[in-house]
Protein backbone atom coordinates (compact mmCIF):
# COMPACT_ATOMS: atom_id res chain seq x y z
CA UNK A 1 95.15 82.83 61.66
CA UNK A 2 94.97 81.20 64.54
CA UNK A 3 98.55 78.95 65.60
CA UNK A 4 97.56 75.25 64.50
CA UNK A 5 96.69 77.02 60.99
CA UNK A 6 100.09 79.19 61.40
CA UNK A 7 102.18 75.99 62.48
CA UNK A 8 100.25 73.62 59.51
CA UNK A 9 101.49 76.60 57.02
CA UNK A 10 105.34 76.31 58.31
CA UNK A 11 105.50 72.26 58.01
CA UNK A 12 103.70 72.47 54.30
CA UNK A 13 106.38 75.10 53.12
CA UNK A 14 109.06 72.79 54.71
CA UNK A 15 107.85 70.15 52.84
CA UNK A 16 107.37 72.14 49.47
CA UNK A 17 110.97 72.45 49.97
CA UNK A 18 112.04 69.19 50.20
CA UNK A 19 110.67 68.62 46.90
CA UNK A 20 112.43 71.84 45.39
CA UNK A 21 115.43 69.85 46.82
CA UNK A 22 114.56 66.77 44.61
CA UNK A 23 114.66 68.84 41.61
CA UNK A 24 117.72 70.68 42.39
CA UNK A 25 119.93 67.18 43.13
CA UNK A 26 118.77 65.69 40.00
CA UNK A 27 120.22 68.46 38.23
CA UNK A 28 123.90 66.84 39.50
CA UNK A 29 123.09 63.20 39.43
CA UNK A 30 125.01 62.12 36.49
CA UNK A 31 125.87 58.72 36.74
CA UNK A 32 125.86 56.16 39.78
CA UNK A 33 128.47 57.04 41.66
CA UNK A 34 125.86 60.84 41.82
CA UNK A 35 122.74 58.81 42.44
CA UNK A 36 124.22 56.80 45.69
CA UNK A 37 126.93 58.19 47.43
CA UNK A 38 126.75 61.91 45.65
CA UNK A 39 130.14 61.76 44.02
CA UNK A 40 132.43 60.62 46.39
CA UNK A 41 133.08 64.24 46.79
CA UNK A 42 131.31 65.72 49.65
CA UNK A 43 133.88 68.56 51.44
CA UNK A 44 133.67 69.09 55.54
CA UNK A 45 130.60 71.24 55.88
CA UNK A 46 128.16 68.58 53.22
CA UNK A 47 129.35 65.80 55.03
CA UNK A 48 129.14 67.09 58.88
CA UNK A 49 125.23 68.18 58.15
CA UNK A 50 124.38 65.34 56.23
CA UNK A 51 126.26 62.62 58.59
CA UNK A 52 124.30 64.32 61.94
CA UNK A 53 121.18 64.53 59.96
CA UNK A 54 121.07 60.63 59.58
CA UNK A 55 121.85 59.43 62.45
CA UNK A 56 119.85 62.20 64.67
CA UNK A 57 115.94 60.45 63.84
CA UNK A 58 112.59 60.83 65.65
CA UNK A 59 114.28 58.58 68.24
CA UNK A 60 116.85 61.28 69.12
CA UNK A 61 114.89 64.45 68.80
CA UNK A 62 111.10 63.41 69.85
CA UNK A 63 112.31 60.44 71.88
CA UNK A 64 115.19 62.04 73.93
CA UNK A 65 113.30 64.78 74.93
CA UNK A 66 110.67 62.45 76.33
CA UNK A 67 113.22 60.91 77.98
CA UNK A 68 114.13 63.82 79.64
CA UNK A 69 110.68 64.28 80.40
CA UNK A 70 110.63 61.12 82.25
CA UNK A 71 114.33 60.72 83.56
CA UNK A 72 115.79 63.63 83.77
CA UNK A 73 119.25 64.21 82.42
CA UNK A 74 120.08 61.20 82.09
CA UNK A 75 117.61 60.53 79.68
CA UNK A 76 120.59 62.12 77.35
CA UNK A 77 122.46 58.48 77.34
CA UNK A 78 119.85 57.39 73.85
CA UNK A 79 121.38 60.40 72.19
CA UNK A 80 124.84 60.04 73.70
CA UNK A 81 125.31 56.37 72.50
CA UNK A 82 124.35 57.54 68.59
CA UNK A 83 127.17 60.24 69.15
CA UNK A 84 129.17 57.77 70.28
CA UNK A 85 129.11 55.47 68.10
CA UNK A 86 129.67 58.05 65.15
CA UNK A 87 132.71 59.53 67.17
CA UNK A 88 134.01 55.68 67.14
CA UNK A 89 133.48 55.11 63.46
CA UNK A 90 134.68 58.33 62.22
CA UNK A 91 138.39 58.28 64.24
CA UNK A 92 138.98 54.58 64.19
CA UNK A 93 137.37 52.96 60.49
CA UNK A 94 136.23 56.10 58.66
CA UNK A 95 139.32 56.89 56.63
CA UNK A 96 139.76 53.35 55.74
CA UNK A 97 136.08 52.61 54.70
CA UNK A 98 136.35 56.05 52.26
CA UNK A 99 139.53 54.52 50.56
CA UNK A 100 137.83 51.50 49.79
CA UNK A 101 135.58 53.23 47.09
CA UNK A 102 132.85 50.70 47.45
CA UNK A 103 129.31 50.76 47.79
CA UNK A 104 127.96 48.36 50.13
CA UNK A 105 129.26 46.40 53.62
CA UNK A 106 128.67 43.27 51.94
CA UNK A 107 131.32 44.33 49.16
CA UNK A 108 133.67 45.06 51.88
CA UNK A 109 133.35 41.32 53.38
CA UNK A 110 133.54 40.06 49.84
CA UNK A 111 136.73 42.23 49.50
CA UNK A 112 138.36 41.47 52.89
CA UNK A 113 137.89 37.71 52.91
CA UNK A 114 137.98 36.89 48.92
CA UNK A 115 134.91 34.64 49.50
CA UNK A 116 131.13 36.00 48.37
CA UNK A 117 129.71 33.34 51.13
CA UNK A 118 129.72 36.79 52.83
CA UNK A 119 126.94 38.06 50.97
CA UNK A 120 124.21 36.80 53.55
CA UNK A 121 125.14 39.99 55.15
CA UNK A 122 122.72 41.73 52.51
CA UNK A 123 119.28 40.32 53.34
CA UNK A 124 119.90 41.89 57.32
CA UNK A 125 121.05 44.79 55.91
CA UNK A 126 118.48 45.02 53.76
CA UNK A 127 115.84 43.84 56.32
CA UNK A 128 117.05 46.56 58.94
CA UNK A 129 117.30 49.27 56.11
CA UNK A 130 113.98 48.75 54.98
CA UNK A 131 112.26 48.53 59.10
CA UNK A 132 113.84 51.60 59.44
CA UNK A 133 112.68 53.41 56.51
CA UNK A 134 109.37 52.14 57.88
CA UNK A 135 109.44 53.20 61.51
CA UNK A 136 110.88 56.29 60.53
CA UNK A 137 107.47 57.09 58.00
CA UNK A 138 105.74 55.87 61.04
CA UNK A 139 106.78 58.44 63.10
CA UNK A 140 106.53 62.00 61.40
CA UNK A 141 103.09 60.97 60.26
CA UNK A 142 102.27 61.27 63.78
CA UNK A 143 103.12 65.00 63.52
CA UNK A 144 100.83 65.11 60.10
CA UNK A 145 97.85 63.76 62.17
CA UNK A 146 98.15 65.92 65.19
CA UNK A 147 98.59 68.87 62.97
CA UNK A 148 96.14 68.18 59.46
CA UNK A 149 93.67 65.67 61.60
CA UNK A 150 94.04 62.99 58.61
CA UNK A 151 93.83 59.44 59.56
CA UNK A 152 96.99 57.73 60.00
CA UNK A 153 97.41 55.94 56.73
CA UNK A 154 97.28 59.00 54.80
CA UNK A 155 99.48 60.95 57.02
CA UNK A 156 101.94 57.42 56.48
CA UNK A 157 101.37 57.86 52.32
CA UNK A 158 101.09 61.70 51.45
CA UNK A 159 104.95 61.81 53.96
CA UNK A 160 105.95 58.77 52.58
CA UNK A 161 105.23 60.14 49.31
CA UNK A 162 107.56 63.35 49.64
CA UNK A 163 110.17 61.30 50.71
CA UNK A 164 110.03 59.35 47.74
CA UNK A 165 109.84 61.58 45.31
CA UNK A 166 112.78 63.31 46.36
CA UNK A 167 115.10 60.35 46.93
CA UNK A 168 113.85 59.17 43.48
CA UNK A 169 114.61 61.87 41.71
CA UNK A 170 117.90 62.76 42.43
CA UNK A 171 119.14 59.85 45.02
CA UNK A 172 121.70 60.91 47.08
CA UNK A 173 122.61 64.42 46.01
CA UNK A 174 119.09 65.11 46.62
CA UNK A 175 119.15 63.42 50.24
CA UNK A 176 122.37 65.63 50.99
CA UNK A 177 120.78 68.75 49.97
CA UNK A 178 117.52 67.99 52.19
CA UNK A 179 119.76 67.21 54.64
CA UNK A 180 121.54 70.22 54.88
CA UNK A 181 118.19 72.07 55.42
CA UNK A 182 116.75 69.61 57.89
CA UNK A 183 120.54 70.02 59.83
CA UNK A 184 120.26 73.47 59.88
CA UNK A 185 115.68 73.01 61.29
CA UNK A 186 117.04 70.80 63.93
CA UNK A 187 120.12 73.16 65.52
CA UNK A 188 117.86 76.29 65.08
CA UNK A 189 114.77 74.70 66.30
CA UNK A 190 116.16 72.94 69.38
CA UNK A 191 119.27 75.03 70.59
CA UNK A 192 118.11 78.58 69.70
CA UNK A 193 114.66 78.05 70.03
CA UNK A 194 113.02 74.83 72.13
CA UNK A 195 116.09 74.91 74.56
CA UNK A 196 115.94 78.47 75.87
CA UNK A 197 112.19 79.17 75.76
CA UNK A 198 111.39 75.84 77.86
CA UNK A 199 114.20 76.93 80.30
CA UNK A 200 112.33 80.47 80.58
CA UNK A 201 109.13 78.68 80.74
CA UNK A 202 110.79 76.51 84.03
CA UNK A 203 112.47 79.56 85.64
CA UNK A 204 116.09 78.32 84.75
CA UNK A 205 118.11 75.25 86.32
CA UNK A 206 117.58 76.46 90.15
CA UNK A 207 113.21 76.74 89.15
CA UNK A 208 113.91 73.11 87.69
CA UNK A 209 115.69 71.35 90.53
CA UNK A 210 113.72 73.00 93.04
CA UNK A 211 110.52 71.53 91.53
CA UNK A 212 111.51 68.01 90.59
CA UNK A 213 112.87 65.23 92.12
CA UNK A 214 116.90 65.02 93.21
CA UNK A 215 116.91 62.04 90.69
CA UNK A 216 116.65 64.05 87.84
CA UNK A 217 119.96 65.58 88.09
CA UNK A 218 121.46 62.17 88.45
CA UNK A 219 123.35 60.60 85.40
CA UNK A 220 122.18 56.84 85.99
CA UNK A 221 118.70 58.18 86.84
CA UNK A 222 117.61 56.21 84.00
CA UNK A 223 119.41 52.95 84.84
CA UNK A 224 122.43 52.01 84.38
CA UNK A 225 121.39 48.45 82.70
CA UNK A 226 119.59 51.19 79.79
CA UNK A 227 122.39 53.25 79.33
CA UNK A 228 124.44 49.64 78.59
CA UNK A 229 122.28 48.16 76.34
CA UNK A 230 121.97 51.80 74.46
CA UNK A 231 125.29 51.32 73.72
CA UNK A 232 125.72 47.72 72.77
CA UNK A 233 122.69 48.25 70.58
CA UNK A 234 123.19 51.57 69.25
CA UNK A 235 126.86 52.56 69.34
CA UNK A 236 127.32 49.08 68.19
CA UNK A 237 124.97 49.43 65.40
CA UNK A 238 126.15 52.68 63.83
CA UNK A 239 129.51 51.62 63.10
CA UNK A 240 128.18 48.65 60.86
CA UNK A 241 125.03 50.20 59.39
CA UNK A 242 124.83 50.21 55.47
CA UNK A 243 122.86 53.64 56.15
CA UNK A 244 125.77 55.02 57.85
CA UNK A 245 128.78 53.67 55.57
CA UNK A 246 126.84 55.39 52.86
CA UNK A 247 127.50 58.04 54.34
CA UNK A 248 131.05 57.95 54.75
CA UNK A 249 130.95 56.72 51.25
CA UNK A 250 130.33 60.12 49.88
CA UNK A 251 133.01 61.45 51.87
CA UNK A 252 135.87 63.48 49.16
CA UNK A 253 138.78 62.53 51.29
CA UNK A 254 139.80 59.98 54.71
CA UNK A 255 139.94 63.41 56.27
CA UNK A 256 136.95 64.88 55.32
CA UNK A 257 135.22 61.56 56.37
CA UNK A 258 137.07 61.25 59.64
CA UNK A 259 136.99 64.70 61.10
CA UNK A 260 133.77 66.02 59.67
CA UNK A 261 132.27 62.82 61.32
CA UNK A 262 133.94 63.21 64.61
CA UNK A 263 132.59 66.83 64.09
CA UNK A 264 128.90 65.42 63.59
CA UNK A 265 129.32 62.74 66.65
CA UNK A 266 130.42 65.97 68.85
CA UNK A 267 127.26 67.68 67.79
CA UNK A 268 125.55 64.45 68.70
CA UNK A 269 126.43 64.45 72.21
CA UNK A 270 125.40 68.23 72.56
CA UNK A 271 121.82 67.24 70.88
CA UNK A 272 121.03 64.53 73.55
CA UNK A 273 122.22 67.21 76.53
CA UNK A 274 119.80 70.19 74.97
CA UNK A 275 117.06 67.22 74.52
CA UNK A 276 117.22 66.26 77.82
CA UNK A 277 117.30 69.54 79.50
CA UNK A 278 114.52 70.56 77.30
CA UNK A 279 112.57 67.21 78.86
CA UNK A 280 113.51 68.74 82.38
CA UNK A 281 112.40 72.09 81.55
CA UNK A 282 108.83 70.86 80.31
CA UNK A 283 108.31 68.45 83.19
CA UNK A 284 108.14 71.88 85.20
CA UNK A 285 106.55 73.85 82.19
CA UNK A 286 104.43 70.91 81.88
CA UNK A 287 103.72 69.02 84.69
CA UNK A 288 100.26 67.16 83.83
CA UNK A 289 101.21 65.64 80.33
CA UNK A 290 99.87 62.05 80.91
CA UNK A 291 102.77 60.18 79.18
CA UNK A 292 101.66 56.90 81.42
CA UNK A 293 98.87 56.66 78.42
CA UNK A 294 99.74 59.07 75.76
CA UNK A 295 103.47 58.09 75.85
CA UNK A 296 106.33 60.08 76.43
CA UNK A 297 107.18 61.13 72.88
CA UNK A 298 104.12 63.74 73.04
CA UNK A 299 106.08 65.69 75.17
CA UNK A 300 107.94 67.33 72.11
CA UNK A 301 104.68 68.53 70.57
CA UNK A 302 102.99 69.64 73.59
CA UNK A 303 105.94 71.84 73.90
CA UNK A 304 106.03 73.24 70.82
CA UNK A 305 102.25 73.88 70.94
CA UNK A 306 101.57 75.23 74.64
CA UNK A 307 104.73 76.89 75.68
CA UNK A 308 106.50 78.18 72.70
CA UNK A 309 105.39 81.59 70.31
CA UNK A 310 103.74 81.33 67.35
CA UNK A 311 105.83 80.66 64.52
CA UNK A 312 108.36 79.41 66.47
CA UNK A 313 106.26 76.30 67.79
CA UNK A 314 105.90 75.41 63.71
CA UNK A 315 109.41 75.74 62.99
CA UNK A 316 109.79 73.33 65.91
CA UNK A 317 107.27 71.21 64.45
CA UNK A 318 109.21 71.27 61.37
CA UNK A 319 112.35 70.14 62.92
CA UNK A 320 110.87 66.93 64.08
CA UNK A 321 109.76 66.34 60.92
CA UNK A 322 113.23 66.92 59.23
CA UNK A 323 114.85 64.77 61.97
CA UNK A 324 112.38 61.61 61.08
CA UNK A 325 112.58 62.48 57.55
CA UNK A 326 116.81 62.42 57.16
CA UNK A 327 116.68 59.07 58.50
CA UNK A 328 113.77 57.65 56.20
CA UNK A 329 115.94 58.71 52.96
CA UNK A 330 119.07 57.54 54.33
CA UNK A 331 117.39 53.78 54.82
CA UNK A 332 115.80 54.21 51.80
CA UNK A 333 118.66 54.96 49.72
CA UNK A 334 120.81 52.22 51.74
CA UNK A 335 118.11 49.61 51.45
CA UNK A 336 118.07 50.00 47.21
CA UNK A 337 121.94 50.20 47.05
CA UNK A 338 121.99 47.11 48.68
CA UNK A 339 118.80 45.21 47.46
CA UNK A 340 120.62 45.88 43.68
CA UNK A 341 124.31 45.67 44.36
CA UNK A 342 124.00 42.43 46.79
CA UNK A 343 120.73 40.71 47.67
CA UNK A 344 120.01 40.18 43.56
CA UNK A 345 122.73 39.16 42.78
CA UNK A 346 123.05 36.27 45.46
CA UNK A 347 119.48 35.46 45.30
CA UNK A 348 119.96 34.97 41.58
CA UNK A 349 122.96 32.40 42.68
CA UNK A 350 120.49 29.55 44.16
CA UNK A 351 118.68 29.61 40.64
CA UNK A 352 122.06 28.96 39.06
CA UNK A 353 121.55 32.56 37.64
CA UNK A 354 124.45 35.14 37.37
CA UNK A 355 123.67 38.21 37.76
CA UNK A 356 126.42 41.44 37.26
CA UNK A 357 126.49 44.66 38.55
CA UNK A 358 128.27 46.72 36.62
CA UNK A 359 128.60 50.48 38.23
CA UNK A 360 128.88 53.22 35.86
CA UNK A 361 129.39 51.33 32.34
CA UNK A 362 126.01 53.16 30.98
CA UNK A 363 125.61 55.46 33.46
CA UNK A 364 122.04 56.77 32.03
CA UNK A 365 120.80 53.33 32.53
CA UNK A 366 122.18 52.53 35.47
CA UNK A 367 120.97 55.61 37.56
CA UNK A 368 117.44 54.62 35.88
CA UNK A 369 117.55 51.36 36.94
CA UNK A 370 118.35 52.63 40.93
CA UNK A 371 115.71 54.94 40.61
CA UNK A 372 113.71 52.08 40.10
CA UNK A 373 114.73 50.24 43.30
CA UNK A 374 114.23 53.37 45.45
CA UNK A 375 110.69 53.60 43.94
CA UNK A 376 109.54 50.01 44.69
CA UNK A 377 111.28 49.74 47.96
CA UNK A 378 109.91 53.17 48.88
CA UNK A 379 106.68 51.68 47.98
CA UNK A 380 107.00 48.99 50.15
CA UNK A 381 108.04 50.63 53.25
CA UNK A 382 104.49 53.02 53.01
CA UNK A 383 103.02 49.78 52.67
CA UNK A 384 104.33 48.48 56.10
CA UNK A 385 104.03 51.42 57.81
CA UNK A 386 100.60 51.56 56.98
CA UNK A 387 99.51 47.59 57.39
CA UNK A 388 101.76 47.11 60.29
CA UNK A 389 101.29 48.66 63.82
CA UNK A 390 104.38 47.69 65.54
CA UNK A 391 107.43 48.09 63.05
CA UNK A 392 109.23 48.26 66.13
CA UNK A 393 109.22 44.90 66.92
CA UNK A 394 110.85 43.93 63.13
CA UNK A 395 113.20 46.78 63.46
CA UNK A 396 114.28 45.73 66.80
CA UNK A 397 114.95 41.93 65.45
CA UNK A 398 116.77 43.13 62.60
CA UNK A 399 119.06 45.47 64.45
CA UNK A 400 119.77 42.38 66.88
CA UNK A 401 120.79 40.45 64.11
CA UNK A 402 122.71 43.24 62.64
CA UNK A 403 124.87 43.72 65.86
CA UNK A 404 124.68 39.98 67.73
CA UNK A 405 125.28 38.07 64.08
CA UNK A 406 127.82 40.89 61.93
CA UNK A 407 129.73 43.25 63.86
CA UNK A 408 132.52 40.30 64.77
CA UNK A 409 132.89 39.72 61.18
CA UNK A 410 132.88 43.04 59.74
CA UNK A 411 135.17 44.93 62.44
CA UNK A 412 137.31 41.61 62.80
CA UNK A 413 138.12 41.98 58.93
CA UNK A 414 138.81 45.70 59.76
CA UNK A 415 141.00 44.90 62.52
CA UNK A 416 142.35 41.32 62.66
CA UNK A 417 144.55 40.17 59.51
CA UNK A 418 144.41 36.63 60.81
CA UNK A 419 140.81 36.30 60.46
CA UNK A 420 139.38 34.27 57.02
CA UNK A 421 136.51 33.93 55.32
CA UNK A 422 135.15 30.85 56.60
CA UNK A 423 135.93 32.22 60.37
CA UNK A 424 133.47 35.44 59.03
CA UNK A 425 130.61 33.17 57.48
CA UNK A 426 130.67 30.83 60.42
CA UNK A 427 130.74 33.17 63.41
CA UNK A 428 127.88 35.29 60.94
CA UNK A 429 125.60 32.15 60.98
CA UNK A 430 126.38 31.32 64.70
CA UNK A 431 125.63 34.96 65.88
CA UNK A 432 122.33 35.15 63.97
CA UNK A 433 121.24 31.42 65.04
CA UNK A 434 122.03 32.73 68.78
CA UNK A 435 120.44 35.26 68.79
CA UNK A 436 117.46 34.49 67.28
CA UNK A 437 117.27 31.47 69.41
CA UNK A 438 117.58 33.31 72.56
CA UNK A 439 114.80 35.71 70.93
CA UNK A 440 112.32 33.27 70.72
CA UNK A 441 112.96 31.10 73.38
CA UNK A 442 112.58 34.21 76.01
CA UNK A 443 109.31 35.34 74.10
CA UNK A 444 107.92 32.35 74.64
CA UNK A 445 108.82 32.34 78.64
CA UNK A 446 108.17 36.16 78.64
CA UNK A 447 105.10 36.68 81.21
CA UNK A 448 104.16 39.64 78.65
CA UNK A 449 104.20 39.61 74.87
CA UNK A 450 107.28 41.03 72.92
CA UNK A 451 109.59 41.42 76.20
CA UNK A 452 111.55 38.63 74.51
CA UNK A 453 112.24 40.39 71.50
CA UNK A 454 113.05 43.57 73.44
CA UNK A 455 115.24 41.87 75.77
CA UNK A 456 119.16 42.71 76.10
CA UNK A 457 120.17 39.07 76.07
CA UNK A 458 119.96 38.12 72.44
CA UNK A 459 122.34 40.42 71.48
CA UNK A 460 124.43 39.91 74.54
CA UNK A 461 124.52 36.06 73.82
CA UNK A 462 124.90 36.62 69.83
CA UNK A 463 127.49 38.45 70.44
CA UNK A 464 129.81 36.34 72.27
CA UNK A 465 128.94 33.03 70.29
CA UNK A 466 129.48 34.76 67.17
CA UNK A 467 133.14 36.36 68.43
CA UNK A 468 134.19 33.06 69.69
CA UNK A 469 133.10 30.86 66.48
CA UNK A 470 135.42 33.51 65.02
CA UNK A 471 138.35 33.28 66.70
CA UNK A 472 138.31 29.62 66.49
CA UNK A 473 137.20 29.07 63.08
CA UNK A 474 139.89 31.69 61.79
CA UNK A 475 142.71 30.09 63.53
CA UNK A 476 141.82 26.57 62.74
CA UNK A 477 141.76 27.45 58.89
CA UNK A 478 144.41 28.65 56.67
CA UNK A 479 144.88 31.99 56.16
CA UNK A 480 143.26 34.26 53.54
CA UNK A 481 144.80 33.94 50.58
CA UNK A 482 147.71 35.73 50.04
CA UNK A 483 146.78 37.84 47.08
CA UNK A 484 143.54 38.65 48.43
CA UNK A 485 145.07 40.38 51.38
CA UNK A 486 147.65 42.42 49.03
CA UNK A 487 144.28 43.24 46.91
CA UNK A 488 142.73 44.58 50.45
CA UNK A 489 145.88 46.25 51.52
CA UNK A 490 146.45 48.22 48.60
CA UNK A 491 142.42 49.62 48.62
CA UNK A 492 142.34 50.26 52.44
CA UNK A 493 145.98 52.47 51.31
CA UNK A 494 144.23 53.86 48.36
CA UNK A 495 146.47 52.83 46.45
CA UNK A 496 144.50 50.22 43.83
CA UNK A 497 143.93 50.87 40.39
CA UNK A 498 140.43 49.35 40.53
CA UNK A 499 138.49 51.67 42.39
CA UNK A 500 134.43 51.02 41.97
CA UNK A 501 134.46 46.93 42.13
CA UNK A 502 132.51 44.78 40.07
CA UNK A 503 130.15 42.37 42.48
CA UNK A 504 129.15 39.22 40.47
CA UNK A 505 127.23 35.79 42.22
């Protein structure tokens, strides 16, 4: 056999697996509280694997690599911000998000401010849950048509197709269990393998810096304008993202949630170093991969297929697969939770509709009926991968949103007890109008088409409109009512009777 048939055998077996994995969490998928956030009962070594394996994407694996490639070490700053952003999360919200036994960030507004004007918050969540779902089917397909030579839109369904099945079948506890395989592909593929064949391949740090330039060993090689805005829009990002509080929804305990996620964020940071060096290393290995036209996230595979052994270049392969795939069930899973729980429900509202979600009170019926909502929204996010070139661009205008017009209100209601509901839905429509504005009005000045929706300043601009219509709304208004804030104090202290809340509109 020669090694594309060897490395094509390795990926189908992975992906054989993944299905097996379907089966196998369906098996312990009960009731709702199985099907979406596994339990609740996820112990330090589930929830490490299974928190790194969602947030660590094609972005962080293919894409940091290539941006060591390009950059140097500092192309490790993508990467970094992710970890960063999980470290934040996990040691200064993640015990108090796990106590409030909710499902969605929506119910935590609704909870925090007594008000369900809140609930906007569910169409961007369920917009940027649903882009990324897309992108991320976008992206491993890429690895199906390199390695089967199918066009791309049946690379996009047959992967899109796995994915489904097994986040159908057995929602979250099947996601976790994938995850703990695709966790365990990733550190094997890229520290014990990638990492120290590429450095052979280079002759070690002193073959690397004597063949590239001094810039490469710099840490603002990459600029230090791109290392900001990875962290406004990333580290920002991840510690609001329905996809991530899932997460730390199926946490057992605060502790399990706080230190096995400071113990994923950790592992983060060491994944965008070993990424980066790897980049280095290839640029030597590697010197005539023309990422001016092929881009820079070939790198990865051109690694895997010209330097590394047989076998090992598959199981590489396979690791960039189970890095894209991780973060396509985690959206998918977050994007249903939150279509059902919130979007419905207030959608139903402006027909004068009302529409209850009642967790767990037939549980048969209710997994059944998320099933459904994982199916159809699965469905939809082939479709848009397929039909739509650039999910980029949605994904990037949903994640602006998601930063420039909620993170005041949802980390204010963490953080500030003064802060009210009106303050949250105000500075929520002010950060999204802002943002969007500035959006459009640079694309239409931008000399080059979408620069204005991948420009820094929405967000930068959201942002501050949005945390100053805050402040001044909340102080302007009365305070939240009184018994809504013991209601909130008592769940952030775990100490409520009512622990899976009813969301109505």
């Amino acid at each position: 056999m020669d090694a594309s048939a060897i490395n094509s055998a390795i990926v189908i077996a992975y992906l054989v697996a993944m299905l097996a994995f379907g089966w196998w969490g369906k098996s312990r998928t009960k009731n709702n509280s199985d099907y979406l956030v596994a339990g609740r009962r996820l112990g330090p070594l589930l929830y490490t694997g299974t928190m790194a394996a969602v947030v660590l994407g094609g972005a962080s694996t293919v894409g940091g690599v290539g941006l060591g490639y390009k950059f140097g070490i500092s192309g490790m700053w993508l990467v970094v911000a992710i970890g960063s952003g999980v470290l934040l999360l996990s040691l200064l919200f993640a015990g108090m998000i796990q106590r409030l036994r909710i499902y969605t960030v929506a119910q935590m507004l609704t909870l925090r401010y007594g008000t369900r004007s809140t609930q906007t918050s569910g169409i961007v969540m369920l917009a940027y849950t649903l882009m990324l779902c897309a992108t991320s089917t976008s992206a491993y397909a890429t690895i199906f048509v390199v390695l089967f030579g199918w066009d791309r839109w049946v690379a996009i369904a047959v992967g899109g197709a796995i994915v489904l099945v097994y986040s159908t079948i057995g929602g979250m506890w099947s996601i976790t269990l994938a995850d703990q395989v695709q966790f365990v592909i990733k550190t094997v593929g890229v520290f014990l393998l990638m990492l120290p064949f590429v450095l052979n391949a280079a002759g070690g740090f002193d073959g690397i810096r004597q063949r590239v330039d001094a810039s490469f060993f710099q840490w603002d090689g990459i600029g230090v304008q791109t290392i900001i805005t990875y962290f406004v829009v990333y580290t920002l990002g991840l510690l609001i993202g329905q996809d991530i509080w899932q997460r730390v929804f199926t946490a057992k305990t605060p502790g399990v949630a706080r230190w096995g996620g400071t113990t994923a964020g950790v592992y983060c940071v060491l994944y965008g170093l070993a990424g980066a060096v790897i980049g280095m290393a290839a640029r030597v290995a590697l010197p005539d991969i023309d990422v001016k036209n092929l881009g820079k996230d070939v790198v990865y595979a051109e690694v895997a297929t010209h330097v590394l052994p047989l076998v090992i270049g598959g199981l590489v392969l396979a690791a960039a697969v189970a890095a894209m795939m991780s973060t396509a069930s985690g959206a998918l899973i977050a994007a249903a939770t939150v279509a059902r729980t919130d979007v419905v429900p207030f959608v139903a509202s402006w027909f004068g509709r009302k529409v209850t979600v009642e967790h767990d009170r037939n549980p048969e019926e209710d997994v059944r009926e998320n099933r459904w909502w994982v199916l159809g929204l699965g469905v939809a996010a082939i479709i848009i991968a397929i039909l739509v070139k650039d999910v980029v661009a949605a994904l990037t205008i949903a994640y602006d949103i998601l930063v420039g017009g909620l993170l005041v209100a949802i980390l204010g209601g963490l953080v500030w007890k003064r802060g009210t509901g009106l303050g949250a839905a105000v500075s929520m429509g002010v950060g999204t109008v802002v943002t969007l504005g500035t959006m459009t009005w640079l694309e239409i000045h931008a000399a080059v088409p979408l620069d204005g929706i991948y420009a820094n300043e929405p967000i930068y601009y959201g942002l501050i409109a949005s945390a100053v219509s805050y402040i001044a709304v909340s102080l302007l208004t009365p305070r939240t009512d009184a018994g809504v804030m013991l209601a909130w104090e008592r769940r952030v202290s775990g100490k409520s009777e009512e622990l899976e809340p009813v969301t109505t509109a």
